[in-house]
N, C-alpha and C. Protein backbone atom coordinates (compact mmCIF):
# COMPACT_ATOMS: atom_id res chain seq x y z
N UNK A 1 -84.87 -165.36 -268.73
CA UNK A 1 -83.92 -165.38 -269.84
C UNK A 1 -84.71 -165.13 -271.12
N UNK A 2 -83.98 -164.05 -272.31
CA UNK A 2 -84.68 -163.81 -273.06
C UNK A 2 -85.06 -164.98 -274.21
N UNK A 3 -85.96 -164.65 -274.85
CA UNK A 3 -85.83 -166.16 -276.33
C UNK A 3 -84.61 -166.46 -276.85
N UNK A 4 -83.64 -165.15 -277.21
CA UNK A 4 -82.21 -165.52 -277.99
C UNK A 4 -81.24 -165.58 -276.92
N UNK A 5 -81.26 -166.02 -275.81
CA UNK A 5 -80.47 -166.28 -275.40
C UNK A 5 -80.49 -167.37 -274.68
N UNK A 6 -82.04 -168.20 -274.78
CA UNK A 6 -82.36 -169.44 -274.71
C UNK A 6 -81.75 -170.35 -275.66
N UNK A 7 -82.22 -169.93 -277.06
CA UNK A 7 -81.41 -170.37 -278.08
C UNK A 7 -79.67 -170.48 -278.59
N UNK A 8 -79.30 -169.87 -277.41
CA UNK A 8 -77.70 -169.78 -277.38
C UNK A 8 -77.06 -170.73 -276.29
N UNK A 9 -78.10 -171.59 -275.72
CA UNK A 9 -78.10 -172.47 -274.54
C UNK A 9 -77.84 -173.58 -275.49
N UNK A 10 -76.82 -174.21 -275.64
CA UNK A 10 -76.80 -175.34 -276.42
C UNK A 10 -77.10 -176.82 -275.89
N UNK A 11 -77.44 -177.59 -276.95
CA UNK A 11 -78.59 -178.84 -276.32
C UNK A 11 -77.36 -179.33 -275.32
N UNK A 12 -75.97 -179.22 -275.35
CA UNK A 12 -75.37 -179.63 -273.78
C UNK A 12 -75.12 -178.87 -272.93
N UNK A 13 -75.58 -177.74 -272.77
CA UNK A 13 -75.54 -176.83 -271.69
C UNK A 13 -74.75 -176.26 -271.97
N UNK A 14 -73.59 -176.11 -273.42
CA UNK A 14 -72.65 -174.98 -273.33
C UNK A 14 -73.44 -173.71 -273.49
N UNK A 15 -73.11 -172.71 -273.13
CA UNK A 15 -73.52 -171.48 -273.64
C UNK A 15 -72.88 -170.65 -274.76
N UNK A 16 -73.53 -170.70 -276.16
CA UNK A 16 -72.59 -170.10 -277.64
C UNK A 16 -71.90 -169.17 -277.48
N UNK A 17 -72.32 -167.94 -276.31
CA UNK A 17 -71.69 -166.87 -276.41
C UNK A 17 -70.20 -166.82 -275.81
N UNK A 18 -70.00 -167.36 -275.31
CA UNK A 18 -68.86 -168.14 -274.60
C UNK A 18 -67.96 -168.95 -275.47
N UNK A 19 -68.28 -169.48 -276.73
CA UNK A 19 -67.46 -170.45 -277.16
C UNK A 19 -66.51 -169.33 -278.40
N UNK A 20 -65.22 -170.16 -278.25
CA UNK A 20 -64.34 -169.33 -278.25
C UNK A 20 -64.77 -169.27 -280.30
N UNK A 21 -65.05 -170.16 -281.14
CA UNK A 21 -64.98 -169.72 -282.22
C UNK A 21 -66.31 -168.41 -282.11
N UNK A 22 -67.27 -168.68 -281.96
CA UNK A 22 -68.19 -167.60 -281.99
C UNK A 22 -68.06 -166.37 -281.71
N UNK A 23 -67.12 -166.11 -280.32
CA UNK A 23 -66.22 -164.90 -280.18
C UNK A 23 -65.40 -164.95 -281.18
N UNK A 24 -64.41 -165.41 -281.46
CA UNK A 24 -63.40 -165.05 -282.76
C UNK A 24 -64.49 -164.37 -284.03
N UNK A 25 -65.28 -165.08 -284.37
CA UNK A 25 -66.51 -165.09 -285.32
C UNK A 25 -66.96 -163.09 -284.93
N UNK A 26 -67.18 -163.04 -284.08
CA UNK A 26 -67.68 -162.04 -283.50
C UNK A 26 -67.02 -160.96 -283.16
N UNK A 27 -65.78 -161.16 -283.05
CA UNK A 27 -64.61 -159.90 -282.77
C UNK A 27 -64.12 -159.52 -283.83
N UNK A 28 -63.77 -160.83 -284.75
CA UNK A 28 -63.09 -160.63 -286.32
C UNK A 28 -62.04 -160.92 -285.04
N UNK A 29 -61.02 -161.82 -284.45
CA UNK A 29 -59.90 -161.76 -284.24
C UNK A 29 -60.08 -163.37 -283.77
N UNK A 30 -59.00 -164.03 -284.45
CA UNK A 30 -58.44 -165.20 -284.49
C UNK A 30 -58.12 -165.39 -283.42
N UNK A 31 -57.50 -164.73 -282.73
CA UNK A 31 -56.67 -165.04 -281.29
C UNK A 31 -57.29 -166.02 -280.48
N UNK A 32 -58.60 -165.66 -280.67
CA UNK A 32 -59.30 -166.68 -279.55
C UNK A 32 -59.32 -168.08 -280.00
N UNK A 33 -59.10 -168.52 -281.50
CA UNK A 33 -59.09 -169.86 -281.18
C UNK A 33 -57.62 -169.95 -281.61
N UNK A 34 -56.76 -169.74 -281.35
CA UNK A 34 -55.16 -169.54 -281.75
C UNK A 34 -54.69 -170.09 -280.55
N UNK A 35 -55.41 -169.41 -279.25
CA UNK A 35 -55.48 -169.94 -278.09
C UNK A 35 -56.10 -171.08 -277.10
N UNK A 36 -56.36 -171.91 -278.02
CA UNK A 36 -57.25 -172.65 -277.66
C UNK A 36 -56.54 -174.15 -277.40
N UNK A 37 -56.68 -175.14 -276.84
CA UNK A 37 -55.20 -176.62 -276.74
C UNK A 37 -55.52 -176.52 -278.20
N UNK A 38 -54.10 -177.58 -278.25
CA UNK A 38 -53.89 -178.55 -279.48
C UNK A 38 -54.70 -179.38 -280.04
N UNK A 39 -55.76 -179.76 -279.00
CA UNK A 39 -56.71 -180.50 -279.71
C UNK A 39 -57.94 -179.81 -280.78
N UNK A 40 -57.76 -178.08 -280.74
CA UNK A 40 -58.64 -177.66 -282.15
C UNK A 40 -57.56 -177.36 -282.83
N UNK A 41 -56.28 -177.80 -283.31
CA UNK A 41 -55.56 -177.01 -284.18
C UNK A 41 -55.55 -177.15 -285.25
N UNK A 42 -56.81 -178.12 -285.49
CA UNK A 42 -57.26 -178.62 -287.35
C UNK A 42 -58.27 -177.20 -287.67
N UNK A 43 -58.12 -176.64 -286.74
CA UNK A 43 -59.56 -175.31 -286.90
C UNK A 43 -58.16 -174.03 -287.02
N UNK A 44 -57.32 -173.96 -286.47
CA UNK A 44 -56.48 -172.77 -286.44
C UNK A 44 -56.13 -171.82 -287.74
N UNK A 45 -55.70 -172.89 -288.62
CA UNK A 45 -55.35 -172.30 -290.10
C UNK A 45 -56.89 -172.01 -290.74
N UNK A 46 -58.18 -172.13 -290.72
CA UNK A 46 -59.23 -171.77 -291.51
C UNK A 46 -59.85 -170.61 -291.01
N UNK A 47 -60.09 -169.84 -292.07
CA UNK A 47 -60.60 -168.62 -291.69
C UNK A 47 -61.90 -168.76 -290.57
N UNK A 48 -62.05 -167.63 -290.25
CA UNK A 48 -63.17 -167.67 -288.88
C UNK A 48 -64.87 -167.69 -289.67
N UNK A 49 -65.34 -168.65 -289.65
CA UNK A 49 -66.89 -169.04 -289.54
C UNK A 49 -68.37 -168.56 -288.57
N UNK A 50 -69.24 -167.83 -289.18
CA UNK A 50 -70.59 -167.95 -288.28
C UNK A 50 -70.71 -169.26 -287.96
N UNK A 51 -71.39 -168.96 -287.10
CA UNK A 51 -71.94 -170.29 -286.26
C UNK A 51 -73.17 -169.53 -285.82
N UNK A 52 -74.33 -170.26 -285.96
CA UNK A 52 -75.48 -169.58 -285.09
C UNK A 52 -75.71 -170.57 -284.10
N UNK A 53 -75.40 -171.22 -283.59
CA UNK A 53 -75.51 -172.18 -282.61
C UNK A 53 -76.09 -173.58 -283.13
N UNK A 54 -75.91 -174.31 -282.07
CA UNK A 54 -76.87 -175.32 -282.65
C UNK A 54 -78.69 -175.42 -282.92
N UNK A 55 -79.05 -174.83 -281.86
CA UNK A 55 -80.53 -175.05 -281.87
C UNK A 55 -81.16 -173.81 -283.02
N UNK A 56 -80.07 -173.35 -284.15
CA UNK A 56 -80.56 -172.49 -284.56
C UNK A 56 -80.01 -172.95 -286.19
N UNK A 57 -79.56 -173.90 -286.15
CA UNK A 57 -78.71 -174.45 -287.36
C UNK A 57 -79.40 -175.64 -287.34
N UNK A 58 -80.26 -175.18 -288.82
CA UNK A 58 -81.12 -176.34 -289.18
C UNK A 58 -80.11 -177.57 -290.27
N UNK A 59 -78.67 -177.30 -290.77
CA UNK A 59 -77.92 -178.10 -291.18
C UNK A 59 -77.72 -179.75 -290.42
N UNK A 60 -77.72 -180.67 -290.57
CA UNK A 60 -77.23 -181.64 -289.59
C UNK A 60 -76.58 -181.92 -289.34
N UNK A 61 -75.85 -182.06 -288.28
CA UNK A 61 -74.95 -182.65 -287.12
C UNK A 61 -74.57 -183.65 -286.82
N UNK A 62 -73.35 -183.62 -286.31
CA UNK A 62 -72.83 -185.50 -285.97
C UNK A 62 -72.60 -185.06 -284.42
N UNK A 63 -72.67 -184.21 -284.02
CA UNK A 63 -72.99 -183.92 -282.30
C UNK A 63 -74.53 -184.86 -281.95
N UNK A 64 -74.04 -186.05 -281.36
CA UNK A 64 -74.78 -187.29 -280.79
C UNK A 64 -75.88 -186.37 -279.53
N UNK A 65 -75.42 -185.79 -278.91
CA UNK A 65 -75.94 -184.88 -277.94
C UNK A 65 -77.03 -184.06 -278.44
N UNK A 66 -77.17 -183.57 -279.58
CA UNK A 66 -77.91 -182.71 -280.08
C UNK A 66 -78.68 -183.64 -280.99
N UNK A 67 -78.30 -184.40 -281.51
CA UNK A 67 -79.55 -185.44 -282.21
C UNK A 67 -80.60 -186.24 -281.06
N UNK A 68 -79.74 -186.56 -280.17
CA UNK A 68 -80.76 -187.14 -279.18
C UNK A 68 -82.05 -186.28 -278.52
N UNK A 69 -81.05 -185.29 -278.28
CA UNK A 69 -81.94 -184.23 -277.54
C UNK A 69 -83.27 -183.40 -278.78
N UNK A 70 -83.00 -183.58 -279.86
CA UNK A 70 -84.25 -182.94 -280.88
C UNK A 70 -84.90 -183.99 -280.78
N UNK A 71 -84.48 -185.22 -280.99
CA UNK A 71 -85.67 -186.86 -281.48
C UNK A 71 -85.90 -186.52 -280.19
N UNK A 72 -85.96 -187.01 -279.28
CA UNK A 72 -86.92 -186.64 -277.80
C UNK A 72 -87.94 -185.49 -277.67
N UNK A 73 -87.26 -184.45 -278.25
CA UNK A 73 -88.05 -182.88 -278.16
C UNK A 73 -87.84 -181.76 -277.18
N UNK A 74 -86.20 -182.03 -276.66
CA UNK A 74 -86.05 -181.58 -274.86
C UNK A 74 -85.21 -180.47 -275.78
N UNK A 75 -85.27 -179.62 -274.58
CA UNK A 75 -84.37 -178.19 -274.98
C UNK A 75 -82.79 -178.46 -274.36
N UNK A 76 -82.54 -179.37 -273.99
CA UNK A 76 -80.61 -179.41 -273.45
C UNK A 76 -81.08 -180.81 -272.81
């Protein structure tokens, strides 16, 4: 697996390229999170956002999963 697509391995094993805002992000088309349950529909009405993943977004996080996993030093 290449380096950037190591880095698209997120510290819980999702894979970014796969997640539906990053595609929306990436197509320019909403649909994908339009389609998504009810439980993102606080995300539906805001325009579509980059995301570079987590392990690439030096901003901080309230994803518990991804703080644990940097203080340790583990890749997922």
């Amino acid at each position: 697996m290449a380096k950037e697509e190591k880095n698209l391995v997120a510290y819980c094993g999702l894979y970014c390229s796969a997640c539906s805002f990053k595609v929306a992000y990436d197509e320019n088309d909403k649909r994908h999170i339009l389609e998504m349950p009810a439980h993102y529909d606080q995300y539906k009405d805001k325009p579509l956002q980059f995301c570079p993943g987590c392990k690439l977004d030096e901003q901080g996080s309230k994803c518990e999963i991804r703080n644990c996993a940097k203080n340790k030093g583990l890749n997922h």
